[in-house]
C-alpha atoms as a PDB file:
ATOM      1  CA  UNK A   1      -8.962   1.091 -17.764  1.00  0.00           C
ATOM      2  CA  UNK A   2     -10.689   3.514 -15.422  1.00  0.00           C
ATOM      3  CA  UNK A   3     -13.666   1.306 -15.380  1.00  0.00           C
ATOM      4  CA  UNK A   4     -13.541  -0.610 -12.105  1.00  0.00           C
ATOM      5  CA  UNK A   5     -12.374   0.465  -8.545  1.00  0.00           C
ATOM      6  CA  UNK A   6     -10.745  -2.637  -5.919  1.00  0.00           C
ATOM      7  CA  UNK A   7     -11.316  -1.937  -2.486  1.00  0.00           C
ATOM      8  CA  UNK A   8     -11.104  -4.077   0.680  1.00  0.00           C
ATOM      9  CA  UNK A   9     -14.468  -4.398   2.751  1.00  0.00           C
ATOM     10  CA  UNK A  10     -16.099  -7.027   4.712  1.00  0.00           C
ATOM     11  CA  UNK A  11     -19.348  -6.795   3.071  1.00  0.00           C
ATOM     12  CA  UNK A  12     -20.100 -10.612   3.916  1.00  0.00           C
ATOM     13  CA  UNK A  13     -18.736 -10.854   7.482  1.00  0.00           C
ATOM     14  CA  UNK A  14     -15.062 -11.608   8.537  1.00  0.00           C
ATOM     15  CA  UNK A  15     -12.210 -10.026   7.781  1.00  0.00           C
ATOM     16  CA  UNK A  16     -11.544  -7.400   4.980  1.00  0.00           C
ATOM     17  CA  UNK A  17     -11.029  -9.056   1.574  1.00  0.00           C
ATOM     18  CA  UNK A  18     -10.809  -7.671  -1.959  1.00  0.00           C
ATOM     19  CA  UNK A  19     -13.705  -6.632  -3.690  1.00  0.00           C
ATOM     20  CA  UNK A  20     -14.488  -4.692  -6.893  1.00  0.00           C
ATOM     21  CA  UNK A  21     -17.580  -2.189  -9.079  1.00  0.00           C
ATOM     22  CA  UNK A  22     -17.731  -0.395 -11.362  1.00  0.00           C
ATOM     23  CA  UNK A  23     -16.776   2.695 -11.020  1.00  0.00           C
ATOM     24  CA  UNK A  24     -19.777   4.652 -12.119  1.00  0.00           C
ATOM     25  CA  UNK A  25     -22.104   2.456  -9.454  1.00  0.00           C
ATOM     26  CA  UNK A  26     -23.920   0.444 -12.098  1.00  0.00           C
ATOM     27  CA  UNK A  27     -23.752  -2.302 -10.502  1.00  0.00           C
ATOM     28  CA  UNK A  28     -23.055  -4.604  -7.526  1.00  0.00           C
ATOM     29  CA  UNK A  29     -19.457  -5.467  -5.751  1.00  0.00           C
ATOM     30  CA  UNK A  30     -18.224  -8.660  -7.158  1.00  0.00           C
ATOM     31  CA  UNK A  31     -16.048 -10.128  -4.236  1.00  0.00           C
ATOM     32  CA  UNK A  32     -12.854 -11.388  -5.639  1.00  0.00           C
ATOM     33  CA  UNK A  33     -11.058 -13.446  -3.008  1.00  0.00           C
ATOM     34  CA  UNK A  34     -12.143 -15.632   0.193  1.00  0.00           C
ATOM     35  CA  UNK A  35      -9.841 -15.502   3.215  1.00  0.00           C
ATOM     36  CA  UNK A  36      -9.515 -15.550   6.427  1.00  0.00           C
ATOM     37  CA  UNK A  37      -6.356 -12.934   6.187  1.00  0.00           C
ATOM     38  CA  UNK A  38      -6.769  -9.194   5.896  1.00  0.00           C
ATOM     39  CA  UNK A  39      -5.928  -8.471   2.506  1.00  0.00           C
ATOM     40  CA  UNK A  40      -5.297  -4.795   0.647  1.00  0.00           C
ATOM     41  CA  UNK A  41      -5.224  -3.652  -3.064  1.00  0.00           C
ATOM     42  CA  UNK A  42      -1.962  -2.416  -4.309  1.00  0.00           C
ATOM     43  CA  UNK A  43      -1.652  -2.025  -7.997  1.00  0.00           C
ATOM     44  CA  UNK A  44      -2.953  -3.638 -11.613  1.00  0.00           C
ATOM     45  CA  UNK A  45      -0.575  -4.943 -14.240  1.00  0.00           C
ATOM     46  CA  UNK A  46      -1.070  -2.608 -17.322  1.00  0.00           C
ATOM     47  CA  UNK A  47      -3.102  -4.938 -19.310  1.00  0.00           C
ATOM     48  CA  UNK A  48      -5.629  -4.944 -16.700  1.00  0.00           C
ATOM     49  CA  UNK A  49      -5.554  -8.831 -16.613  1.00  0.00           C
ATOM     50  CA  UNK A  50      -3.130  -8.845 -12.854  1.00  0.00           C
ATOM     51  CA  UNK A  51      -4.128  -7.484  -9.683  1.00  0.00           C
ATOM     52  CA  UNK A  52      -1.402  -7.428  -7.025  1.00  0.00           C
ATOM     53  CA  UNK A  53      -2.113  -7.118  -3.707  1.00  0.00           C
ATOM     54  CA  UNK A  54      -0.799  -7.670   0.233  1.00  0.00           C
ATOM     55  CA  UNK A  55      -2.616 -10.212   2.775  1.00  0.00           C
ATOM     56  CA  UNK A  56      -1.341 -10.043   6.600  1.00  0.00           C
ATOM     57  CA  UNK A  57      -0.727 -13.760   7.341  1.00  0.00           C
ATOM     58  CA  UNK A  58      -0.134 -14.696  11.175  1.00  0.00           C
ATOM     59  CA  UNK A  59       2.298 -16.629   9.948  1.00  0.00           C
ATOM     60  CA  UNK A  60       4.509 -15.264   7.346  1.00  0.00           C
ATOM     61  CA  UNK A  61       3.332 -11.665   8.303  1.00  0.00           C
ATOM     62  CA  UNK A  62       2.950  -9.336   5.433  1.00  0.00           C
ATOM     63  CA  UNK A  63       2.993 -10.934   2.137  1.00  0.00           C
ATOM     64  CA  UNK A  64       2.263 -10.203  -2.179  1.00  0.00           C
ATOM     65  CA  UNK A  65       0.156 -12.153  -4.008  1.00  0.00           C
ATOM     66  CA  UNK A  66      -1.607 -11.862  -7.723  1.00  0.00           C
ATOM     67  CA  UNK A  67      -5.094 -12.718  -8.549  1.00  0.00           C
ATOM     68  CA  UNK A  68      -5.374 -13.074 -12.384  1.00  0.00           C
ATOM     69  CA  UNK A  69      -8.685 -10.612 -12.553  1.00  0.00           C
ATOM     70  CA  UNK A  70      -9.698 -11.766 -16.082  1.00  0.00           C
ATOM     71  CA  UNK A  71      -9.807 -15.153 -15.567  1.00  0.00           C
ATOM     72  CA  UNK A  72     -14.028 -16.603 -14.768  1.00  0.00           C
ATOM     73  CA  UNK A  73     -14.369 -16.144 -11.362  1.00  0.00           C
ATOM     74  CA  UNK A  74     -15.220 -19.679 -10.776  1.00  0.00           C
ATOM     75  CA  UNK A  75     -11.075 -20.604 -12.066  1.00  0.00           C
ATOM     76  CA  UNK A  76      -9.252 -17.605 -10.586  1.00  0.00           C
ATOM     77  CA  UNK A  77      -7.098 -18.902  -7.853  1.00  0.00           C
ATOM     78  CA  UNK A  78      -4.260 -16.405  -5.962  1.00  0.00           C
ATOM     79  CA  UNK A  79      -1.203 -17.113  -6.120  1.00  0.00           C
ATOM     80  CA  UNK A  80       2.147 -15.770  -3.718  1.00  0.00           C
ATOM     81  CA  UNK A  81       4.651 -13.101  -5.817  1.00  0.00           C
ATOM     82  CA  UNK A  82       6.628 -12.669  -2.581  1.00  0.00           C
ATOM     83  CA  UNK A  83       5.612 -14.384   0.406  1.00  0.00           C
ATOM     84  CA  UNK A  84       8.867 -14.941   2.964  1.00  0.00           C
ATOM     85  CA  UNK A  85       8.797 -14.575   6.801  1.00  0.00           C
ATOM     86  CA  UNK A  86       9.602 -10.959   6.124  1.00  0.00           C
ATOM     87  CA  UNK A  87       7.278  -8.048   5.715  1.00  0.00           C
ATOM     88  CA  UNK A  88       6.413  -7.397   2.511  1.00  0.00           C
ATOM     89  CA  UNK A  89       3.593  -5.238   1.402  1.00  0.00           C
ATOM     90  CA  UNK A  90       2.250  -2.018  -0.508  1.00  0.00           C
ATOM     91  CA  UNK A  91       3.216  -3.117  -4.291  1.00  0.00           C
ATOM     92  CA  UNK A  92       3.315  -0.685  -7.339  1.00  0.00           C
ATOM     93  CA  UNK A  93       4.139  -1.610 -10.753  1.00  0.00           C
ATOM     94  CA  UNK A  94       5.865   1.122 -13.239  1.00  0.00           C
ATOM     95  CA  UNK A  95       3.623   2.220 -15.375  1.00  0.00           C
ATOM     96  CA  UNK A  96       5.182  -0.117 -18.241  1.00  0.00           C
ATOM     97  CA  UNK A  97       4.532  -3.749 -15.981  1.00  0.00           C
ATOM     98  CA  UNK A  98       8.918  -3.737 -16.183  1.00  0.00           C
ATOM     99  CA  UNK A  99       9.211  -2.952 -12.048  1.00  0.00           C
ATOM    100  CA  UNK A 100       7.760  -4.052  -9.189  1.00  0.00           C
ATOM    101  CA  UNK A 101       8.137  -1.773  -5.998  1.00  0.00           C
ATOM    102  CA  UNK A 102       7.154  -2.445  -2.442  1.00  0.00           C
ATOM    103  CA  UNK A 103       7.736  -1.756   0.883  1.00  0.00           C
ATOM    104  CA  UNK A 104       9.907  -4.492   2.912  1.00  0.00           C
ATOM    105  CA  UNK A 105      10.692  -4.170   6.763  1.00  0.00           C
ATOM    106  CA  UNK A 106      14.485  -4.446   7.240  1.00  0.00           C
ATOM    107  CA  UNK A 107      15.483  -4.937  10.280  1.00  0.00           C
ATOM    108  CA  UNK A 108      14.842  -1.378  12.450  1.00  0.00           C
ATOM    109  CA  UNK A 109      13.544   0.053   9.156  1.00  0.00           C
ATOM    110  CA  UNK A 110      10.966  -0.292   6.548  1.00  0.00           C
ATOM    111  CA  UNK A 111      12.706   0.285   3.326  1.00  0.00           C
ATOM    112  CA  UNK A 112      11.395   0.544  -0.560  1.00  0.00           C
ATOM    113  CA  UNK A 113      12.765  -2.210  -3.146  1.00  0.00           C
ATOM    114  CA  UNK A 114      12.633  -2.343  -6.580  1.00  0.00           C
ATOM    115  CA  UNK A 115      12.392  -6.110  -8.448  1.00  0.00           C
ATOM    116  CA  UNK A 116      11.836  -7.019 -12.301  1.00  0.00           C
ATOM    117  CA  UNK A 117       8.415  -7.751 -13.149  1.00  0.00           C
ATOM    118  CA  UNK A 118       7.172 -10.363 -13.415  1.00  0.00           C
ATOM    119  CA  UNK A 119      10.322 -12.831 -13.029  1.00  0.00           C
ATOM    120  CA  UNK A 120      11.211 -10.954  -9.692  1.00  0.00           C
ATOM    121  CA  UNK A 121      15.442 -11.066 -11.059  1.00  0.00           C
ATOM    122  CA  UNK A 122      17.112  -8.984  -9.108  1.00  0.00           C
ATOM    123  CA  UNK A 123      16.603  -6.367  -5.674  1.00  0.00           C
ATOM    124  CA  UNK A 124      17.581  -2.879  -5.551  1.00  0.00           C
ATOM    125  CA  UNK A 125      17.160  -0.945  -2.613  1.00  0.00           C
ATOM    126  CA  UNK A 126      15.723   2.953  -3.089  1.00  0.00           C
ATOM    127  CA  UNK A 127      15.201   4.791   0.295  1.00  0.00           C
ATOM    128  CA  UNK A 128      18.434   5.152   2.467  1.00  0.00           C
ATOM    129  CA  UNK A 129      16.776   6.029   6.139  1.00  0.00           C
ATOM    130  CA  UNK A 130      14.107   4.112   5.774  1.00  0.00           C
ATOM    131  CA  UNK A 131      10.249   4.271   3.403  1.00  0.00           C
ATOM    132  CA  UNK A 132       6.698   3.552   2.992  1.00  0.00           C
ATOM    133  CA  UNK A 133       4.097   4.225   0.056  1.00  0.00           C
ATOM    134  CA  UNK A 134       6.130   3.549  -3.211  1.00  0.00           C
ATOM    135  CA  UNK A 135       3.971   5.567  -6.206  1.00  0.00           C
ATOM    136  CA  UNK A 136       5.682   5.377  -9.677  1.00  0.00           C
ATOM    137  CA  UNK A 137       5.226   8.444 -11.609  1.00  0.00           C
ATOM    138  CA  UNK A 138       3.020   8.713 -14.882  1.00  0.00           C
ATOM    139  CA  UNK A 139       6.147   8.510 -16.957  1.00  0.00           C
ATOM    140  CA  UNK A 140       8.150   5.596 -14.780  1.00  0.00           C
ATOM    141  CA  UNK A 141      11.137   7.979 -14.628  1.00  0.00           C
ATOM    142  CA  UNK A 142      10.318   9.278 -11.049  1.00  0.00           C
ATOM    143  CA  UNK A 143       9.424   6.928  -8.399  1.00  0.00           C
ATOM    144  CA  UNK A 144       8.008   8.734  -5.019  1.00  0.00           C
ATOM    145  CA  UNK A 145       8.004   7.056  -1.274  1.00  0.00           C
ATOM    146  CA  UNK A 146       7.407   8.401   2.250  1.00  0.00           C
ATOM    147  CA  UNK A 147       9.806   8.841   5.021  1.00  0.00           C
ATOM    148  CA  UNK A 148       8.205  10.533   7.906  1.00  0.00           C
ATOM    149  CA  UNK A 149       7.404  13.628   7.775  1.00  0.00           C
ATOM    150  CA  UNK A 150       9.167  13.607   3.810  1.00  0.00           C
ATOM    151  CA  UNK A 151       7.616  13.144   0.714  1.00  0.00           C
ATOM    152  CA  UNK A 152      11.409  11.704  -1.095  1.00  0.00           C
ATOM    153  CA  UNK A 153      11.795  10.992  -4.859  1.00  0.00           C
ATOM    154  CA  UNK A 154      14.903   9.162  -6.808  1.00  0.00           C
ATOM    155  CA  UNK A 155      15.203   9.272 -10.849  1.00  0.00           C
ATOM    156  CA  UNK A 156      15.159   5.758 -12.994  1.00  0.00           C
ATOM    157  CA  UNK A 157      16.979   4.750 -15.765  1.00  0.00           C
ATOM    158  CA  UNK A 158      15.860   1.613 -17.520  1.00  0.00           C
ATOM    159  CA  UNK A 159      18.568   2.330 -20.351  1.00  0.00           C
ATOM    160  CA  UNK A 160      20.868   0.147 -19.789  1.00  0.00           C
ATOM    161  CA  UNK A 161      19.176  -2.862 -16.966  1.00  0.00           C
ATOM    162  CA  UNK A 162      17.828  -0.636 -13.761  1.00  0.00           C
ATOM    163  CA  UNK A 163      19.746   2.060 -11.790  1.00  0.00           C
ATOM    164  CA  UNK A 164      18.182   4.853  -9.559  1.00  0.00           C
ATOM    165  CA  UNK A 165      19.383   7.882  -8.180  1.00  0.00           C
ATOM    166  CA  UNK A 166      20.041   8.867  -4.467  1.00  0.00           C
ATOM    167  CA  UNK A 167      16.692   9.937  -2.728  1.00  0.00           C
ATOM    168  CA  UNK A 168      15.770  13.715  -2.786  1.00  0.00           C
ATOM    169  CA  UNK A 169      13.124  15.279  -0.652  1.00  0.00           C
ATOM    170  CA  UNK A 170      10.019  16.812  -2.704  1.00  0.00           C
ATOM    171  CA  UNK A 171       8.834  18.421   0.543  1.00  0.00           C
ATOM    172  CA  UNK A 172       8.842  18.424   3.866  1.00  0.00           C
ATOM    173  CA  UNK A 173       7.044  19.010   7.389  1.00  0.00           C
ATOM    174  CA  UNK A 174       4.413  16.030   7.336  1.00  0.00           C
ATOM    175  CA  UNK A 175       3.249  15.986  10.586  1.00  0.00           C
ATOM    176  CA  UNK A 176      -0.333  16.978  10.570  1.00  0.00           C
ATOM    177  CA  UNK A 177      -0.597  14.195   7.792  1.00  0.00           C
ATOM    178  CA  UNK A 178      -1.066  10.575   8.123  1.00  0.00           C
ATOM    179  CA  UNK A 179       1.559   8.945   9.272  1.00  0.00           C
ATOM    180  CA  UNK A 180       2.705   5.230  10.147  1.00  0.00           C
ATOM    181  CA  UNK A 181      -0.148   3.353   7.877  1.00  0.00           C
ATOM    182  CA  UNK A 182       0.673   0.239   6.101  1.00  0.00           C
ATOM    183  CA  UNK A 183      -2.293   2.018   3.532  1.00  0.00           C
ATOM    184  CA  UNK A 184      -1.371   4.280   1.018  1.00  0.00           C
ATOM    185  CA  UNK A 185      -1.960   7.954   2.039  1.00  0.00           C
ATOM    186  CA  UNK A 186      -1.010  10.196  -0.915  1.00  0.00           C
ATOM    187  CA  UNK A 187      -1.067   9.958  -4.905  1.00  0.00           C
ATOM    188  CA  UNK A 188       0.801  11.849  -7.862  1.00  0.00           C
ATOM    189  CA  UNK A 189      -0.937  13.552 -10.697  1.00  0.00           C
ATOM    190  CA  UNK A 190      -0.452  12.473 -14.112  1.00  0.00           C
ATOM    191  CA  UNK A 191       1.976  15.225 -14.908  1.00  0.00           C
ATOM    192  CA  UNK A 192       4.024  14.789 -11.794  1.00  0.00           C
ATOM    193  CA  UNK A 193       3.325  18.351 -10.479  1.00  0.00           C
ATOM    194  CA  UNK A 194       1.233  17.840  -7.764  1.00  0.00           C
ATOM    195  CA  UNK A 195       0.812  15.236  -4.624  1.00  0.00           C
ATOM    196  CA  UNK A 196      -2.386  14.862  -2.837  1.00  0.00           C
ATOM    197  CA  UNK A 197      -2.845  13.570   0.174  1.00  0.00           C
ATOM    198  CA  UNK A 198      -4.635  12.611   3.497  1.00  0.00           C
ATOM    199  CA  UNK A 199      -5.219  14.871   6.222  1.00  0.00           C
ATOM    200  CA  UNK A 200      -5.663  13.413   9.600  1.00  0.00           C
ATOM    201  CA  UNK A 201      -7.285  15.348  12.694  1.00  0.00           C
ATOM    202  CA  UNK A 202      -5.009  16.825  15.211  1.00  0.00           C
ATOM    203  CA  UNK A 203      -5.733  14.831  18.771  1.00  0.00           C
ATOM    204  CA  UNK A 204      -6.739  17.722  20.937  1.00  0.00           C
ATOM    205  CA  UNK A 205      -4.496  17.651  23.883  1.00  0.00           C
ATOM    206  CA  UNK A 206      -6.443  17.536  26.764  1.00  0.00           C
ATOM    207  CA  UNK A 207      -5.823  20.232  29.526  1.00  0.00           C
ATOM    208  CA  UNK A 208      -6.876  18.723  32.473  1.00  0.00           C
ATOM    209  CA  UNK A 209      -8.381  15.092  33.746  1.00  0.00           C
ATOM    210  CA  UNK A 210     -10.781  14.163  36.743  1.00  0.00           C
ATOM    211  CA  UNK A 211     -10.260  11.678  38.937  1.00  0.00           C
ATOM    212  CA  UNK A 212     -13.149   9.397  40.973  1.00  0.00           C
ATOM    213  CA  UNK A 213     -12.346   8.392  44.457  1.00  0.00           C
ATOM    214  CA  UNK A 214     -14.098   5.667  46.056  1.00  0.00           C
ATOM    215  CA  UNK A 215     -15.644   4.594  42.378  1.00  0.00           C
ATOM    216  CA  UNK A 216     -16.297   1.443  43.024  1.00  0.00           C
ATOM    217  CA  UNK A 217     -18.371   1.671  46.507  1.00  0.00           C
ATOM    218  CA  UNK A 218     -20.516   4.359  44.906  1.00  0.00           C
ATOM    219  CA  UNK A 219     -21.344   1.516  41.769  1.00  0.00           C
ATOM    220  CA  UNK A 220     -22.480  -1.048  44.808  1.00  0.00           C
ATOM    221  CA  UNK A 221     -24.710   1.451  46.475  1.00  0.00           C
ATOM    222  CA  UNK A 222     -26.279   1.864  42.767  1.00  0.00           C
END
């Protein structure tokens, strides 16, 4: 509803958790969950009630959970959506709650998935050579991921059950983006016509290096 923004932050000490204000600043960050895992916002069910999100367990790794938001916060208690011993992160539901994508690490690839919402029926498998950073267009008929350098984009039909085209590259030639971030990096605007992104500093590459001889004798005399 445009009215609250989730972030993670470890405002109280520890590790990053999930917190949420109001979006115009009017008032203070309400911390939603308590755990010792790092966790990260991913995406709210339509009606505003769901949050799903991603926790990195040392355990199972990489997992989805949902924290029913409109619940008192004295009563709301996570709960897993997907939460194997296999990677399982970045979430986004299609803009009508039907679809559930997310990024799962295959072996030698992370790849983007597609599951019904909410009774998880079903897995279909979108990217080809591998994907990060699922966004759903505005419309649901265009979901976006990442490969690489590649901004890729299949069509979806919900006509008859769920069926996706093979992957097309939107653009290329990435590389002075962020890449290799299990956070999202880039959005789609409501019309579908235009991607922004994050920028990440070139490392300079250094030109030359200096070497100390006889370092440590020179710290004893000091």
């Amino acid at each position: 509803d445009m009215r609250r923004l989730v972030f993670s932050s470890d405002l109280a000490g520890g590790p990053l958790n999930l917190y949420w204000k109001a979006a115009d600043g009017s008032d203070k960050a309400e911390r939603l969950t308590t755990s010792s895992n790092l966790q990260f916002p991913g995406t709210f069910t339509p009606d505003g009630r769901t949050l799903l999100y991603w926790e990195i367990d040392p355990t199972t790794r990489n997992n989805i959970w949902a924290l029913e938001v409109s619940e008192p916060a004295a009563t709301r208690q996570p709960r897993p959506l997907l939460n194997s011993e296999v990677d399982e992160t970045q979430p986004a539901l299609s803009p009508d709650g039907r679809w559930l994508a997310y990024t799962r690490k295959d072996p030698g690839h992370w790849q983007i998935y597609v599951q019904s919402f909410p009774d998880l029926q079903g897995k279909w498998q979108i990217s080809t050579e591998g994907g990060m950073e699922p966004v759903w267009s505005r419309s649901g008929k265009e979901l976006f991921y990442r490969a690489g350098n590649k901004i890729m984009s299949v069509t979806i039909s919900t006509v008859t059950g769920f069926q996706a085209s093979p992957p097309q590259p939107v653009f290329t030639g990435l590389s002075s983006f962020n890449v290799g971030t299990l956070l999202p990096t880039y959005d789609v605007s409501p019309d579908g016509q235009r991607i922004v992104m994050m920028k990440g500093e070139r490392d300079a590459v250094p030109t030359q290096f200096h070497a100390i001889v006889n370092w440590f004798a020179e710290l004893q005399k000091k």
